[in-house]
C-alpha atoms as a PDB file:
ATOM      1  CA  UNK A   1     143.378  45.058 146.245  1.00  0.00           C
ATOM      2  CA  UNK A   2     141.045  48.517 146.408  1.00  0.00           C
ATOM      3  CA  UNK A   3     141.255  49.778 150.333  1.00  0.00           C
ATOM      4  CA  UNK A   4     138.203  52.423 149.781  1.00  0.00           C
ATOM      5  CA  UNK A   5     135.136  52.244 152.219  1.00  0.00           C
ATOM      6  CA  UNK A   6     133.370  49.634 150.229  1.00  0.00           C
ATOM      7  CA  UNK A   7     136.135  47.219 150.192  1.00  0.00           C
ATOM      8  CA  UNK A   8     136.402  47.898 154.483  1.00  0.00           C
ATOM      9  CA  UNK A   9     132.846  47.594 154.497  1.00  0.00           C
ATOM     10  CA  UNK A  10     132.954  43.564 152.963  1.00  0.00           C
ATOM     11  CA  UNK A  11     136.427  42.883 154.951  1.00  0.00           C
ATOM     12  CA  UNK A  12     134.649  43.033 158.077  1.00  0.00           C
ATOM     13  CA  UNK A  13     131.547  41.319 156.716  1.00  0.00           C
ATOM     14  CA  UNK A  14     133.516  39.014 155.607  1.00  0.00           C
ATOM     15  CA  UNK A  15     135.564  38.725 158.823  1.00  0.00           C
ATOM     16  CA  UNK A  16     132.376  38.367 160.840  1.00  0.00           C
ATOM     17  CA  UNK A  17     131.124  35.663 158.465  1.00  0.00           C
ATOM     18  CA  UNK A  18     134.692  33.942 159.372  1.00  0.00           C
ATOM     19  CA  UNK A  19     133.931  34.480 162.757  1.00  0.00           C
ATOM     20  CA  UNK A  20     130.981  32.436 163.091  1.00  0.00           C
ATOM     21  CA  UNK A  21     132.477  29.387 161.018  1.00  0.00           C
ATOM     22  CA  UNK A  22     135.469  29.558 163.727  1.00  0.00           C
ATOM     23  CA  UNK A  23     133.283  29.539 166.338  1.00  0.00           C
ATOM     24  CA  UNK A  24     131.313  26.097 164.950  1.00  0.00           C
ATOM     25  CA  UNK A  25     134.813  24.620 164.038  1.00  0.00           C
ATOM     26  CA  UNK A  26     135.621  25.204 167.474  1.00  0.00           C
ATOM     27  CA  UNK A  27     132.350  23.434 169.378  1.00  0.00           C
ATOM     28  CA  UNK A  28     133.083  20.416 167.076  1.00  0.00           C
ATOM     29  CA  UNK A  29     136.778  19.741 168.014  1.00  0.00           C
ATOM     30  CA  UNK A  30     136.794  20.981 171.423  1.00  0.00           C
ATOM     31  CA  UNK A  31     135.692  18.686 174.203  1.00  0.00           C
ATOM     32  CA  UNK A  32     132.699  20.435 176.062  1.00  0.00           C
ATOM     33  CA  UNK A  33     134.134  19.907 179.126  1.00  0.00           C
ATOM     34  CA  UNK A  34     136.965  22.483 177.779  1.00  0.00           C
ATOM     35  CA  UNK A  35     134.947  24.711 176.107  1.00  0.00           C
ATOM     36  CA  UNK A  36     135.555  27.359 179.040  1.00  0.00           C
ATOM     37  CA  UNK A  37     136.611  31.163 177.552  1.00  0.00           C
ATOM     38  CA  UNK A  38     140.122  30.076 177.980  1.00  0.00           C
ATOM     39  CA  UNK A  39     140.291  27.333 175.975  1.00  0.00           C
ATOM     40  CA  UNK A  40     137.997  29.417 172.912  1.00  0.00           C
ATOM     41  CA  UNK A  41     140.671  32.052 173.582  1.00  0.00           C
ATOM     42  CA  UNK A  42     143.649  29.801 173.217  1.00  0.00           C
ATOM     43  CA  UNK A  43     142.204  28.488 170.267  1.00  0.00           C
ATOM     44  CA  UNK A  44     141.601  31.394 167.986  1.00  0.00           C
ATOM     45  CA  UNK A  45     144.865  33.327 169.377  1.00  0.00           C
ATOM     46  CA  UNK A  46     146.928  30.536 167.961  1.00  0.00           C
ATOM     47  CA  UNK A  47     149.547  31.821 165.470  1.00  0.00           C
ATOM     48  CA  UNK A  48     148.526  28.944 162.491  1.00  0.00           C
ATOM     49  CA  UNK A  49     144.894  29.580 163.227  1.00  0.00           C
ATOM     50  CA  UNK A  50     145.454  33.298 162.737  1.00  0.00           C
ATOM     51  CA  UNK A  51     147.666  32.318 159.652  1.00  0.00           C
ATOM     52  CA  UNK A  52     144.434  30.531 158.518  1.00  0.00           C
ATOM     53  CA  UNK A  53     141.734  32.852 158.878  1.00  0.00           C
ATOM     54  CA  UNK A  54     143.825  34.727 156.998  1.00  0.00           C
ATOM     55  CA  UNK A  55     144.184  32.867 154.072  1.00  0.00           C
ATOM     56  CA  UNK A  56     140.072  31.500 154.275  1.00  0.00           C
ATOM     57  CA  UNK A  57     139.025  35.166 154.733  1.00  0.00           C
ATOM     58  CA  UNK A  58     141.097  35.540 151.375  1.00  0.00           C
ATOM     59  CA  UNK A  59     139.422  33.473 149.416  1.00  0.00           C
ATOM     60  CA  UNK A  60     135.815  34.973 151.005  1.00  0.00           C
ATOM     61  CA  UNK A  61     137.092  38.251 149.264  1.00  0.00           C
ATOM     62  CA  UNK A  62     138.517  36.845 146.191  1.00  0.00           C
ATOM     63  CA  UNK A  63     135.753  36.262 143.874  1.00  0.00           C
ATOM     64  CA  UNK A  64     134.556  39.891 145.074  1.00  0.00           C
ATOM     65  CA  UNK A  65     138.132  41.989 143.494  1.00  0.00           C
ATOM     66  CA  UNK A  66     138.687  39.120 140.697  1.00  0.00           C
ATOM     67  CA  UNK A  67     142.282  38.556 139.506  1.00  0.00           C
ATOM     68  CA  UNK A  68     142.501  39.386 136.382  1.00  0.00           C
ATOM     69  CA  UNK A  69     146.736  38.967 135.683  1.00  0.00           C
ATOM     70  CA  UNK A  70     145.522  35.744 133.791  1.00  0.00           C
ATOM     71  CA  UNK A  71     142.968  37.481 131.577  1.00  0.00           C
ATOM     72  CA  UNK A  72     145.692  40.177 130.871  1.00  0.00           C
ATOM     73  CA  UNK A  73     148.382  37.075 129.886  1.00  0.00           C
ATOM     74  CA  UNK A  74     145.253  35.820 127.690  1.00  0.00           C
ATOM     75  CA  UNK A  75     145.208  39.163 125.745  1.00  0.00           C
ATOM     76  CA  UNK A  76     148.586  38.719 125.039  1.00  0.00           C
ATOM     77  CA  UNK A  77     148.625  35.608 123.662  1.00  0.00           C
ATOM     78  CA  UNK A  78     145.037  35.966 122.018  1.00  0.00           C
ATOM     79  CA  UNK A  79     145.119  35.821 118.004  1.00  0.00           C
ATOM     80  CA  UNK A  80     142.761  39.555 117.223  1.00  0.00           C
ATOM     81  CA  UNK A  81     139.703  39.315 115.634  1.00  0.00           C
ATOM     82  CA  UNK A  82     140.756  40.219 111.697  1.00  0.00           C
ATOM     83  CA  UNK A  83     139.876  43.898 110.769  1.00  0.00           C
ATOM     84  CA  UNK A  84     139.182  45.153 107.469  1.00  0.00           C
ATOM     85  CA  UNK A  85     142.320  47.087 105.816  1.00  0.00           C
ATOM     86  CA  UNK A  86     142.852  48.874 102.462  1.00  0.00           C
ATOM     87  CA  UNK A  87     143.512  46.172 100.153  1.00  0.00           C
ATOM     88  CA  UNK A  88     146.316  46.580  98.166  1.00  0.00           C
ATOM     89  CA  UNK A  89     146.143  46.447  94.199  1.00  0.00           C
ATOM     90  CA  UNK A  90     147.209  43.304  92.381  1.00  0.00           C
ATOM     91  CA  UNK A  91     150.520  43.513  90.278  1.00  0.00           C
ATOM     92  CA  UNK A  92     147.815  42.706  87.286  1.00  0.00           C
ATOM     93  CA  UNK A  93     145.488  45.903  88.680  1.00  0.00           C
ATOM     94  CA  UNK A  94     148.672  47.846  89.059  1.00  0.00           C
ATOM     95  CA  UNK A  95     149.818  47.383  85.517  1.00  0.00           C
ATOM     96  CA  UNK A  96     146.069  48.387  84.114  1.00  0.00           C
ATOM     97  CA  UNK A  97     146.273  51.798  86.544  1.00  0.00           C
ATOM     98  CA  UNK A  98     150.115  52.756  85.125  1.00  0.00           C
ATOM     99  CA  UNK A  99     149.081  52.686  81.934  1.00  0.00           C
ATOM    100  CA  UNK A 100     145.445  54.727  82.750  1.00  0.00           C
ATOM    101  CA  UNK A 101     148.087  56.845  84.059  1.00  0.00           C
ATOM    102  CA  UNK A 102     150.486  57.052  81.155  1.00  0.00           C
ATOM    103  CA  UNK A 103     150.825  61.130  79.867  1.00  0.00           C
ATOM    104  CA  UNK A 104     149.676  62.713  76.802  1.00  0.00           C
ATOM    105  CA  UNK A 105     147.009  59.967  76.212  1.00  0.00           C
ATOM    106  CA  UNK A 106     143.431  61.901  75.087  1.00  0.00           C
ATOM    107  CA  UNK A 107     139.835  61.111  74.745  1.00  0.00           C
ATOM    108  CA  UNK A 108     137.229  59.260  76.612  1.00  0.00           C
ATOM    109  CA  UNK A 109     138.278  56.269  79.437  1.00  0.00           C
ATOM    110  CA  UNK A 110     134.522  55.591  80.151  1.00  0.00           C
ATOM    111  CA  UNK A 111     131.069  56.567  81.108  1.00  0.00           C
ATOM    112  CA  UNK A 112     128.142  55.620  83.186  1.00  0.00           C
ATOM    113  CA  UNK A 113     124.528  57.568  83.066  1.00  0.00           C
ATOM    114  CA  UNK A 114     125.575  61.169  82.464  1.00  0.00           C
ATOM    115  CA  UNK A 115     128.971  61.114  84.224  1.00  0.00           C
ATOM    116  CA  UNK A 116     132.128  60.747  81.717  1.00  0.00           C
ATOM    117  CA  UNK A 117     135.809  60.318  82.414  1.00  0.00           C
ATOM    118  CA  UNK A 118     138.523  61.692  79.954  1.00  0.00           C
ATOM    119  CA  UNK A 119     142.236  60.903  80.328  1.00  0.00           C
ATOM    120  CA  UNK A 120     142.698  64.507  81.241  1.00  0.00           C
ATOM    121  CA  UNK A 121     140.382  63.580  84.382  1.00  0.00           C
ATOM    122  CA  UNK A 122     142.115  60.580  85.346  1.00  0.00           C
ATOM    123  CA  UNK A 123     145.532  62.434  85.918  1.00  0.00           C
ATOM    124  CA  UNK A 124     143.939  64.092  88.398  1.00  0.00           C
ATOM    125  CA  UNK A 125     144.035  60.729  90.590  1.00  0.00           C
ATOM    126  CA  UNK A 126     148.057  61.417  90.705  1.00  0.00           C
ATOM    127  CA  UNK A 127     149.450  61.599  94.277  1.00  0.00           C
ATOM    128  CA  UNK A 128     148.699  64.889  95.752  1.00  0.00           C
ATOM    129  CA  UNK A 129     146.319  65.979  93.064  1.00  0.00           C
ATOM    130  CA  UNK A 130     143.081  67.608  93.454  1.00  0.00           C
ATOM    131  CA  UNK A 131     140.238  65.406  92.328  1.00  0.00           C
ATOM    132  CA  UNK A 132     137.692  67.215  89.765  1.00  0.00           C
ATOM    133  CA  UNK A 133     134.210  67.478  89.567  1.00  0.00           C
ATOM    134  CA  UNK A 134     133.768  64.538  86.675  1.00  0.00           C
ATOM    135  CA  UNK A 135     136.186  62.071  88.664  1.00  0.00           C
ATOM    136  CA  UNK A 136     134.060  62.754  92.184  1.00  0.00           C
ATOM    137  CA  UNK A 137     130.605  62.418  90.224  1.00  0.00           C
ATOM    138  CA  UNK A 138     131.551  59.588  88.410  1.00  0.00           C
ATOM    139  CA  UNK A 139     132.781  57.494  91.619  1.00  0.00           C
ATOM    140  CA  UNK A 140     129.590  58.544  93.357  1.00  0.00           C
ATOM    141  CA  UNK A 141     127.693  56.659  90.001  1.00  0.00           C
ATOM    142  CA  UNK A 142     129.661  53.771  90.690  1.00  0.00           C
ATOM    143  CA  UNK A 143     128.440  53.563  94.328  1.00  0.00           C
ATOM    144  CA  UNK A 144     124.491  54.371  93.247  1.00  0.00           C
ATOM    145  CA  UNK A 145     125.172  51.182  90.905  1.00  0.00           C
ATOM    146  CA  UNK A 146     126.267  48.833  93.272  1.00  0.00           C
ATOM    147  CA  UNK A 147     123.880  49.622  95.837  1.00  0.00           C
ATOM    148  CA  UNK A 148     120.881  49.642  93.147  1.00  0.00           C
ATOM    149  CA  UNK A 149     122.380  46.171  92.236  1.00  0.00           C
ATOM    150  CA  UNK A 150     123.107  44.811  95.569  1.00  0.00           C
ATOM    151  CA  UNK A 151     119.561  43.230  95.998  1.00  0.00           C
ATOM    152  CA  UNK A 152     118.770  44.950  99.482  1.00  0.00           C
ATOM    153  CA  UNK A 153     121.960  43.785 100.948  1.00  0.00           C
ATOM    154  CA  UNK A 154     123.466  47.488 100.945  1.00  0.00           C
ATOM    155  CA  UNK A 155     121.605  50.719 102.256  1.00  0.00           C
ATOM    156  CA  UNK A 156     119.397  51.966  99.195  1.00  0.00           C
ATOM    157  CA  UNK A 157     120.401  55.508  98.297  1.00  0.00           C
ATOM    158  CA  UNK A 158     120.619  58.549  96.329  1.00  0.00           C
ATOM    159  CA  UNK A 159     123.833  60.575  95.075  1.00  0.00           C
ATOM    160  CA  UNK A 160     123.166  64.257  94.379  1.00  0.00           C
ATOM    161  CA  UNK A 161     125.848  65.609  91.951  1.00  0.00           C
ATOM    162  CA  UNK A 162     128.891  68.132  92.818  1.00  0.00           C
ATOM    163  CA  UNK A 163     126.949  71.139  91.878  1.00  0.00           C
ATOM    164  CA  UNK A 164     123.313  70.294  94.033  1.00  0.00           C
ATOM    165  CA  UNK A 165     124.396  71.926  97.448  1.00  0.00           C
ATOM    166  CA  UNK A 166     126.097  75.117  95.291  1.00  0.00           C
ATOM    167  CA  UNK A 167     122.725  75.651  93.113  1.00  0.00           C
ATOM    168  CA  UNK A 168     120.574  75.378  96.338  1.00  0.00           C
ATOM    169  CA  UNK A 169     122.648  77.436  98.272  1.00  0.00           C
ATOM    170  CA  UNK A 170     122.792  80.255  95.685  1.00  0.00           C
ATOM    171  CA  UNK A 171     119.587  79.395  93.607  1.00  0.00           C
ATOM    172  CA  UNK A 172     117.277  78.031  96.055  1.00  0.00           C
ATOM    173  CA  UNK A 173     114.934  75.013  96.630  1.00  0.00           C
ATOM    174  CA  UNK A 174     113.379  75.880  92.750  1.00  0.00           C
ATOM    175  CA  UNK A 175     115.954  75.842  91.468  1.00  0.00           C
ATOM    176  CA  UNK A 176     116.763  72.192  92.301  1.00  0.00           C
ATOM    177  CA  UNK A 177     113.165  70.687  93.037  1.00  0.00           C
ATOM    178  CA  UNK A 178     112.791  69.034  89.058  1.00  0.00           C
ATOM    179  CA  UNK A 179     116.619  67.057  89.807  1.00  0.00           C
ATOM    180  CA  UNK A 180     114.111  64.879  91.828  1.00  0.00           C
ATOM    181  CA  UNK A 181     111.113  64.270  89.905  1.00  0.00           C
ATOM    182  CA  UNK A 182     112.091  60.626  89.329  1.00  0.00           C
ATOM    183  CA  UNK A 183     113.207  59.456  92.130  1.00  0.00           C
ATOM    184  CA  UNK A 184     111.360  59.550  95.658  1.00  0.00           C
ATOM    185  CA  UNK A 185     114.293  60.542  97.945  1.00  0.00           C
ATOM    186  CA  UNK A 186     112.151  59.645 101.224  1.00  0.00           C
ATOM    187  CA  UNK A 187     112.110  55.810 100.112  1.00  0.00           C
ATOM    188  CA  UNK A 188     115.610  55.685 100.389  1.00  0.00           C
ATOM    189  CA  UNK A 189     118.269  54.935 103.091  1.00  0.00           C
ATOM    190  CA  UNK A 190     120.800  58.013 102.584  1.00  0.00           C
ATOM    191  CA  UNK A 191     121.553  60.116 100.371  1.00  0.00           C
ATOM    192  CA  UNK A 192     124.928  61.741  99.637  1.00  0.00           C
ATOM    193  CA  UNK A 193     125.854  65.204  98.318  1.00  0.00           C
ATOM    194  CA  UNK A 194     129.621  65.450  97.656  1.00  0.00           C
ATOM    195  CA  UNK A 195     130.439  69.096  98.211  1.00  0.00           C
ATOM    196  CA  UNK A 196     133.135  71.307  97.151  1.00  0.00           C
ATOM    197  CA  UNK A 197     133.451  74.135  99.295  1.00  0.00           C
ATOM    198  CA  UNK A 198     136.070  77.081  97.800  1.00  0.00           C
ATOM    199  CA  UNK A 199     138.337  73.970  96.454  1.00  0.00           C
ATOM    200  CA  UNK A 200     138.093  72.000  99.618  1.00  0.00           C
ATOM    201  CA  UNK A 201     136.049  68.592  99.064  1.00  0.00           C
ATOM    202  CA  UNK A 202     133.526  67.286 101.720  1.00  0.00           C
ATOM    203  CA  UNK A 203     130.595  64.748 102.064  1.00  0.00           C
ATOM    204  CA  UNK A 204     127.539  65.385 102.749  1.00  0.00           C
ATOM    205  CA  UNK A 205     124.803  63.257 104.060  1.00  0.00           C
ATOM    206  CA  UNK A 206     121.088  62.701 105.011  1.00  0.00           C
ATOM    207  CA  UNK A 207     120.637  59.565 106.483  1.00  0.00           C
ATOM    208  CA  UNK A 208     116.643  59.528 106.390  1.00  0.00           C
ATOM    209  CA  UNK A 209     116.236  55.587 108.005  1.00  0.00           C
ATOM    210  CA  UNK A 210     118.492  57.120 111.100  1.00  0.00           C
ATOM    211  CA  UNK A 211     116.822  60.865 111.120  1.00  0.00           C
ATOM    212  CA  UNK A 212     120.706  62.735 111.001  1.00  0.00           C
ATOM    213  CA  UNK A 213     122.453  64.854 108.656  1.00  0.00           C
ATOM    214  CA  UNK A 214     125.788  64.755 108.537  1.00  0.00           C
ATOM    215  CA  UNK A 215     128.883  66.808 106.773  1.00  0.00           C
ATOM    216  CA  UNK A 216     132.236  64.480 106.833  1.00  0.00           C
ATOM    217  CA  UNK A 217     134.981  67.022 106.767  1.00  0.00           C
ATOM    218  CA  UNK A 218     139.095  65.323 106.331  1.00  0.00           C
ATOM    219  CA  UNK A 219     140.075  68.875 107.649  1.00  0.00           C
ATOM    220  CA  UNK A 220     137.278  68.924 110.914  1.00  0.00           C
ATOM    221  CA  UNK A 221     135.856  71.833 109.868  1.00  0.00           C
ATOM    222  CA  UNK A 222     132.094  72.803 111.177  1.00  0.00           C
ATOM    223  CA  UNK A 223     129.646  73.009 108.535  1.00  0.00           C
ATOM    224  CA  UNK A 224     126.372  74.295 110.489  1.00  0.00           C
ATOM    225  CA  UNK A 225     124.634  76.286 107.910  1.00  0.00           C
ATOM    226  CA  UNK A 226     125.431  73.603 105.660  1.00  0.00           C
ATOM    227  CA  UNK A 227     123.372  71.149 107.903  1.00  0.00           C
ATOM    228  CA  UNK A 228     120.431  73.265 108.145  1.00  0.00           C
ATOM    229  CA  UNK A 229     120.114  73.772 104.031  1.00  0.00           C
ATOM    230  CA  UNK A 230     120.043  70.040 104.363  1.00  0.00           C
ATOM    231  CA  UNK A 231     116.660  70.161 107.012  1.00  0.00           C
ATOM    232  CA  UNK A 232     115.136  72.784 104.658  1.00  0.00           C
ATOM    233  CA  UNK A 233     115.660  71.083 101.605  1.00  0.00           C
ATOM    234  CA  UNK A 234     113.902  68.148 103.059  1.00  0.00           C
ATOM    235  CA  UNK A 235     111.498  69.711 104.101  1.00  0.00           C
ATOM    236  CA  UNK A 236     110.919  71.530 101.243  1.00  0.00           C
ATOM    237  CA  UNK A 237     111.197  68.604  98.998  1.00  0.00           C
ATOM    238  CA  UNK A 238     108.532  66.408 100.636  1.00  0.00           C
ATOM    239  CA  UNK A 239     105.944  69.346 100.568  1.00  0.00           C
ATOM    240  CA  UNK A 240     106.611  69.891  97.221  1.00  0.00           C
ATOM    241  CA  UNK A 241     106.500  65.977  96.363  1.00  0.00           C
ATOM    242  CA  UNK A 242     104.652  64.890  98.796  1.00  0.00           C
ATOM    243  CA  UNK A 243     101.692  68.020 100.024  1.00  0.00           C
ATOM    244  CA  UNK A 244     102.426  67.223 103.583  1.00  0.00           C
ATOM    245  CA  UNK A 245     104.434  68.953 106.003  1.00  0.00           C
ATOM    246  CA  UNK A 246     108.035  67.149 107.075  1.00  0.00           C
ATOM    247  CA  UNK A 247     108.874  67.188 110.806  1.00  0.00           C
ATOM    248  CA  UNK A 248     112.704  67.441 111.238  1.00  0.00           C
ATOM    249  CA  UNK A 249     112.529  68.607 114.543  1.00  0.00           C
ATOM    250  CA  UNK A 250     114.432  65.326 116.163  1.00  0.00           C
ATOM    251  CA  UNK A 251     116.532  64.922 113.787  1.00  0.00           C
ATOM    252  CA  UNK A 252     120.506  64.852 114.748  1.00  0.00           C
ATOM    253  CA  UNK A 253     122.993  67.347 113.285  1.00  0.00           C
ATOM    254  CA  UNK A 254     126.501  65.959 113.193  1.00  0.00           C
ATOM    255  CA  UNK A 255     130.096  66.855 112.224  1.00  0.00           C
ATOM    256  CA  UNK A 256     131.807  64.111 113.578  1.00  0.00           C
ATOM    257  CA  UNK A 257     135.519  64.675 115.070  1.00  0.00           C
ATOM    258  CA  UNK A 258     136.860  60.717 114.846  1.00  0.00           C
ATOM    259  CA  UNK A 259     137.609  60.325 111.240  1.00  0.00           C
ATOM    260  CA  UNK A 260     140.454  60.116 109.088  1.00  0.00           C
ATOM    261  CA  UNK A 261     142.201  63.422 108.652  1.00  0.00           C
ATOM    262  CA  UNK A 262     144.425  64.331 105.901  1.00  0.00           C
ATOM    263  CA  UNK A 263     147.749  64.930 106.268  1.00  0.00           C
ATOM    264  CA  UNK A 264     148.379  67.300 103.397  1.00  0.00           C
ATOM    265  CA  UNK A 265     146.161  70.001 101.190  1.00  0.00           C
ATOM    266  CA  UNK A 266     145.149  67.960  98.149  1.00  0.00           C
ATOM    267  CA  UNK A 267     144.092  64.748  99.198  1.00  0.00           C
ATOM    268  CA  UNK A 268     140.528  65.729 100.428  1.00  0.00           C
ATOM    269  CA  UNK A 269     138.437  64.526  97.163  1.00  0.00           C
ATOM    270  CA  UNK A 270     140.378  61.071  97.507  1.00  0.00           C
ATOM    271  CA  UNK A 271     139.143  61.423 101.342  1.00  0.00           C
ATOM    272  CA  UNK A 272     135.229  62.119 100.584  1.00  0.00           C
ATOM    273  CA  UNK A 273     135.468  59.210  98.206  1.00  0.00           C
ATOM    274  CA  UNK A 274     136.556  56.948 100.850  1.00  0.00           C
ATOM    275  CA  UNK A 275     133.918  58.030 103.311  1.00  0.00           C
ATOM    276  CA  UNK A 276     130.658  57.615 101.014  1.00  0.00           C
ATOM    277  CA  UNK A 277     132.020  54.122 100.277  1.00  0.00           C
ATOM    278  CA  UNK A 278     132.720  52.345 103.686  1.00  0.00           C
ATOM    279  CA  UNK A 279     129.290  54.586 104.632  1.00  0.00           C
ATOM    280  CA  UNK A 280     127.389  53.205 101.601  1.00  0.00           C
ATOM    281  CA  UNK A 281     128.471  49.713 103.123  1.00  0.00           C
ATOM    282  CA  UNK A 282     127.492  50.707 106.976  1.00  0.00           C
ATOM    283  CA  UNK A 283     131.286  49.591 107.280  1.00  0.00           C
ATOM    284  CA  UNK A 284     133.809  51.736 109.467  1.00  0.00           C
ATOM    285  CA  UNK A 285     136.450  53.869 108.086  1.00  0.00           C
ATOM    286  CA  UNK A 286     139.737  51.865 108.046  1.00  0.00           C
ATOM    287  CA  UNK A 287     142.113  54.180 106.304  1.00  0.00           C
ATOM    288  CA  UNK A 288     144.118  56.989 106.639  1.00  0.00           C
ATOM    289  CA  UNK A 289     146.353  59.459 104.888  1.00  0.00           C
ATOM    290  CA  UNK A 290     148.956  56.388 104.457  1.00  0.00           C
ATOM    291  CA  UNK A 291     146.189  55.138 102.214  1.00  0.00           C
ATOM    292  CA  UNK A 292     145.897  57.887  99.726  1.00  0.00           C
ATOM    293  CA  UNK A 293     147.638  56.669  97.182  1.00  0.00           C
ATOM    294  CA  UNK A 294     146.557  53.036  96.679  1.00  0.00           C
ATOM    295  CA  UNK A 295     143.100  54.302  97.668  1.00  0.00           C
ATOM    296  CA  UNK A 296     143.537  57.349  94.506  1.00  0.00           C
ATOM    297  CA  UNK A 297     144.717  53.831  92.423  1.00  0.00           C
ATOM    298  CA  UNK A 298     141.598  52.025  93.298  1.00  0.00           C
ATOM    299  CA  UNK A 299     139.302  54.634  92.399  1.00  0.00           C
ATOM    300  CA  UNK A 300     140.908  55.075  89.162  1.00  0.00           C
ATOM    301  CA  UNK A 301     140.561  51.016  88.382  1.00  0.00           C
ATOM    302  CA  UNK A 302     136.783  51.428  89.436  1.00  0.00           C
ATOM    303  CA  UNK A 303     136.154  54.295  87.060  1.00  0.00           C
ATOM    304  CA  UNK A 304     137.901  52.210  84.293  1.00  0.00           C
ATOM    305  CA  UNK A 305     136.110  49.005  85.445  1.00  0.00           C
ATOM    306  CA  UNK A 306     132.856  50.852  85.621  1.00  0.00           C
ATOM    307  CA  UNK A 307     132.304  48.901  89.031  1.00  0.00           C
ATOM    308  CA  UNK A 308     133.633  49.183  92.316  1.00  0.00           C
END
């Protein structure tokens, strides 16, 4: 039991309280002729009624500093809540992947919109392989399509290609204001812009409904100028589309610390994958580097699926 001041404090409130029931316990069960000072005296100096108030002023206490052993014994024996894992491929799945994987096959695996996959950029889903620009961009596809097809039950959103945040770095906001001109970016939920940053991969995002942008780093890196292109370009954008100014003042900046990290140098496109599609979902991010590989399989059965 806590012995700070507090806990002092209700003992002798408590012991006060105990006090007064004592003394009406005693003016019902002692004759009034014998209700002198001695008598009271004798009667609360008894050893068993001193061995009682201790064990009432107990229970006075006790629902104040609750016991919690038995909710601790509960955890124990309590079945967890199920989480969400990696799901590992079926042996029918696996078979499809080894022979994506086979060497020296050529030509074209599949295609959806403008992105393409060759069998030249499905090797690069090997363990410990960088990821290329066509295998990145075409995953990113594959999450536009489900969310455009998910009939408001996913977070509407916009995928920028590997080469936006490069052109408007270098080039400017005119550059890149015409890769917009169909699509009103504002009406959406997020928008992601996978980034390759001298041959490290990283997401990028602007969650408009929640006011933050956000750079997802596997390696925790800081990526501050990188967030405020992402304010301009917004604001830039909805001038340009929209001939009013865009207040970004309260928006949040964020490089969060409590991802996944990898555990090696090559698995970072695999990573950035992984984090646009439990974020596309609003779903947390339940894998790791132990993951890499059937999460490098998976993305190569989506590409060939066309479907995630």
């Amino acid at each position: 039991m806590p012995t700070n001041s507090s806990t002092k404090t209700l003992i002798d409130t408590k012991d006060d309280e105990f006090d007064s029931l004592l003394q009406r316990l005693t003016d019902l069960t002692v004759d009034e002729t014998q209700k002198d000072k001695d008598a009271e005296d004798a009667l609360v100096y008894k050893p068993e009624i001193l061995d009682l108030k201790k064990d009432i002023l107990n229970i006075l206490i006790e629902p104040q500093f609750k016991d919690t052993s038995f909710d601790d014994r509960f955890k124990d024996t309590e079945i967890p809540a199920p989480q969400e894992i990696v799901p590992p491929l079926t042996d029918q799945e696996n078979a499809i992947v080894d022979r994506l994987f086979k060497k020296g096959q050529h030509g074209e695996i599949s295609s959806l919109n403008k992105a393409t996959v060759s069998y030249q950029d499905i090797y690069r889903l090997y363990p410990e392989t960088w990821l290329n620009d066509e295998i990145v961009n075409f995953y990113f596809e594959l999450i536009s399509d489900r969310a455009s097809k998910s009939n408001n039950q996913l977070p509407s959103l916009y995928c920028y290609n590997t080469y936006f945040c490069s052109t408007l770095k270098d080039q400017g906001f005119a550059k890149v204001k015409r890769w917009t001109k169909r699509v009103d970016i504002f009406s959406k939920d997020v928008l992601f812009v996978p980034i390759n940053q001298s041959y490290h991969w990283v997401l990028g995002m602007m969650d408009i409904k929640n006011k933050t942008v956000a750079v997802y780093d596997s390696l925790g890196g800081n990526h501050d100028h990188t967030l405020d292109l992402f304010l301009s370009y917004l604001e830039q954008e909805h001038l340009d589309k929209k001939k009013t100014a865009f207040d970004t003042s309260d928006w949040q900046k964020l490089t969060p610390k409590d991802i996944p990290r990898q555990g090696n140098m090559s698995d970072c496109g695999a990573f950035t994958c992984a984090f646009a599609e439990r974020l596309s979902r609003r779903k947390p991010f339940n894998f790791g580097q132990q993951d890499m590989v059937t999460i490098r399989r998976r993305i190569a059965l989506n590409i060939y699926n066309k479907a995630i």
